[in-house]
C-alpha atoms as a PDB file:
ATOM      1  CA  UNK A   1     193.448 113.473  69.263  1.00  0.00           C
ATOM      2  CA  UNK A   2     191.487 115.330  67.171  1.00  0.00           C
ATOM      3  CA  UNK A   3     189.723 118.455  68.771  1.00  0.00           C
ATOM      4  CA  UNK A   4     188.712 120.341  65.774  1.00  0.00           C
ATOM      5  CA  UNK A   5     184.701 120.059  66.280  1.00  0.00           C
ATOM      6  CA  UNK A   6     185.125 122.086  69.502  1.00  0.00           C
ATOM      7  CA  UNK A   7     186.346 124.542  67.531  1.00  0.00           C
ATOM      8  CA  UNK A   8     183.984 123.885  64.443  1.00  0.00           C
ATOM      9  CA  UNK A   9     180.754 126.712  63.438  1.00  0.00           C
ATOM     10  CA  UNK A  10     178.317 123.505  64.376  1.00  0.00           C
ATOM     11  CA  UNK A  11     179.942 123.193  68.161  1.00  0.00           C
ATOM     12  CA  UNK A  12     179.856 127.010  68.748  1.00  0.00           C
ATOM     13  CA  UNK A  13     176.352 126.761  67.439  1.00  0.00           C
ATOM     14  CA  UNK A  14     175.547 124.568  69.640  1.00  0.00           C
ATOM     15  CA  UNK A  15     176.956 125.986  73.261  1.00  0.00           C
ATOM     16  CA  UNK A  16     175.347 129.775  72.057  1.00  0.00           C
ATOM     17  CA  UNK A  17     172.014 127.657  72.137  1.00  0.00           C
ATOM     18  CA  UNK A  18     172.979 126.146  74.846  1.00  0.00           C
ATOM     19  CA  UNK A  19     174.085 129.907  76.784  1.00  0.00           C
ATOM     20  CA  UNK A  20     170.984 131.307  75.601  1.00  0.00           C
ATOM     21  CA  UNK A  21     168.511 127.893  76.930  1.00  0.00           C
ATOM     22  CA  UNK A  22     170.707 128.789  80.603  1.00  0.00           C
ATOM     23  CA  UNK A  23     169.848 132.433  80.231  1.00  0.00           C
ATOM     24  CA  UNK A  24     166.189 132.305  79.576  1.00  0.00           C
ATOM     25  CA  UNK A  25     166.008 129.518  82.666  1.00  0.00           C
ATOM     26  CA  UNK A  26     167.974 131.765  84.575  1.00  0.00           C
ATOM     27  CA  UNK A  27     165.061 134.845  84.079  1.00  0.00           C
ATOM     28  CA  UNK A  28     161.933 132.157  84.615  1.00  0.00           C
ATOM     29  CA  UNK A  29     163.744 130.991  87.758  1.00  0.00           C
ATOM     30  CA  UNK A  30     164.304 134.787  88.217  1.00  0.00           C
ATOM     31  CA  UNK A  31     160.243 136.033  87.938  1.00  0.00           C
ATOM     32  CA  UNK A  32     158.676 132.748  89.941  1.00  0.00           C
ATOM     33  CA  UNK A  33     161.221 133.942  92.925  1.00  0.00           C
ATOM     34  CA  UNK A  34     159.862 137.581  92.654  1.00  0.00           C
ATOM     35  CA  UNK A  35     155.669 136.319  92.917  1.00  0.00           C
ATOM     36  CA  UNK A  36     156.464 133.913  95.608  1.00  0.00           C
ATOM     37  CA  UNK A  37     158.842 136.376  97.485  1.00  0.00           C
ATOM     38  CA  UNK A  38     155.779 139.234  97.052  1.00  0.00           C
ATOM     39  CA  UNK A  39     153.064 136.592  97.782  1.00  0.00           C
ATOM     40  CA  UNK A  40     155.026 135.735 101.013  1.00  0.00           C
ATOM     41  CA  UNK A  41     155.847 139.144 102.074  1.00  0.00           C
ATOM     42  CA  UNK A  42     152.230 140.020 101.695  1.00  0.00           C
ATOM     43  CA  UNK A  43     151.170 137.232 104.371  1.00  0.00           C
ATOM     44  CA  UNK A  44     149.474 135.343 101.431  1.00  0.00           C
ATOM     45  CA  UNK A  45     149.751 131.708 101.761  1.00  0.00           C
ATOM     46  CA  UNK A  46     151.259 129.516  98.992  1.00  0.00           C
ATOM     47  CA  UNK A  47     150.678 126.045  98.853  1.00  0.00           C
ATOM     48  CA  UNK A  48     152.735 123.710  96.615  1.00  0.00           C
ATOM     49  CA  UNK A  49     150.450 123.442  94.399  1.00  0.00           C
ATOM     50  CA  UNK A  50     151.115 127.023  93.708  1.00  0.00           C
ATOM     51  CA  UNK A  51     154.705 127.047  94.112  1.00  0.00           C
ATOM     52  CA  UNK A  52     155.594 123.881  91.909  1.00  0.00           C
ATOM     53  CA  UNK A  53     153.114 125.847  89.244  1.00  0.00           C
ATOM     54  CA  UNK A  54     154.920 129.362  88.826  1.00  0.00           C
ATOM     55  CA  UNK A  55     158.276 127.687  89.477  1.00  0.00           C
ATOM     56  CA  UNK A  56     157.367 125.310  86.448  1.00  0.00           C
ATOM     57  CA  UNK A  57     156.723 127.938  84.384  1.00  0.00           C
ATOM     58  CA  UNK A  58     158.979 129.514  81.820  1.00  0.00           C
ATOM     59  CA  UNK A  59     156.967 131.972  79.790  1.00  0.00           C
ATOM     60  CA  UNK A  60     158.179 135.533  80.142  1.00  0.00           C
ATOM     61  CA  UNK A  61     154.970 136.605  79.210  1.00  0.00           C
ATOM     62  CA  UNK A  62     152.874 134.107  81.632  1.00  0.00           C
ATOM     63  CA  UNK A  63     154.959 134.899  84.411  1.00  0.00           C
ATOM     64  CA  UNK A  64     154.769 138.728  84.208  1.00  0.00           C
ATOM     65  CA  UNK A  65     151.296 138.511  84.385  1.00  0.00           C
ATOM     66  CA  UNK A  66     151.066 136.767  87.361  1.00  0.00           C
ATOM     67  CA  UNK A  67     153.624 138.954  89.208  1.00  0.00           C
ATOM     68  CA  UNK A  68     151.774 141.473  88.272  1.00  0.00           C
ATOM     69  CA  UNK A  69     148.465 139.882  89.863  1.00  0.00           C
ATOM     70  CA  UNK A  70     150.745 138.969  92.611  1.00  0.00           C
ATOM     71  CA  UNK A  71     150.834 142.821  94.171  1.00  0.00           C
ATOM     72  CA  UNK A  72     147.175 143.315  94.363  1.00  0.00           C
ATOM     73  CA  UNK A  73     145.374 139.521  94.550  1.00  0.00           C
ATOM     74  CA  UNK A  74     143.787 138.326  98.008  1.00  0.00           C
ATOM     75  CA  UNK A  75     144.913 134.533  97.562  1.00  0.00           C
ATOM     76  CA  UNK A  76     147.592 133.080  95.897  1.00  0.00           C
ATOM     77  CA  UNK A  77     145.402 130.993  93.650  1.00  0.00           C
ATOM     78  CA  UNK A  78     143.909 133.929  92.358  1.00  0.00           C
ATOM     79  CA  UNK A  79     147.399 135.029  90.185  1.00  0.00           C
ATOM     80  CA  UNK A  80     145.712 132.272  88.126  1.00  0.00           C
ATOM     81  CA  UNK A  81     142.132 133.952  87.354  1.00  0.00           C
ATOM     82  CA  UNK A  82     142.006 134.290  83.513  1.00  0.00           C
ATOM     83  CA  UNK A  83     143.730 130.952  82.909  1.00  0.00           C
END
């Protein structure tokens, strides 16, 4: 049997997209835990609408804003204001 494309530049290519894909899900998954965790801990409902929202996000950028909203805003929907 013939294994050499496991071993081949294309196939390691491949998986170090593949690491990196895992990685960046891994830090999205990472920040939408963090603003529900400090929504929650702040007694600040979240419906699902909210939670299926940030958890479907994965823009670093996006994501830090809202956690940074997260600290100081008075409803849960409001992470959202300048979207």
């Amino acid at each position: 049997m013939d294994l050499s494309f496991y071993k081949s530049y294309l196939s390691e290519e491949i998986r170090d997209e593949g690491r990196a894909e895992g990685r960046a899900e891994g830090r999205a998954q990472a920040s939408a835990d963090a603003i529900l965790l400090v929504l929650e801990q702040r007694g600040i409902a979240v419906t699902d609408d909210v939670r299926d929202r940030v958890t479907g996000c994965y823009d670093p950028e996006t994501l830090r804003a809202w956690l940074v909203r997260a600290v100081t805003a008075d409803s849960a929907e409001e992470i959202f204001a300048d979207e």
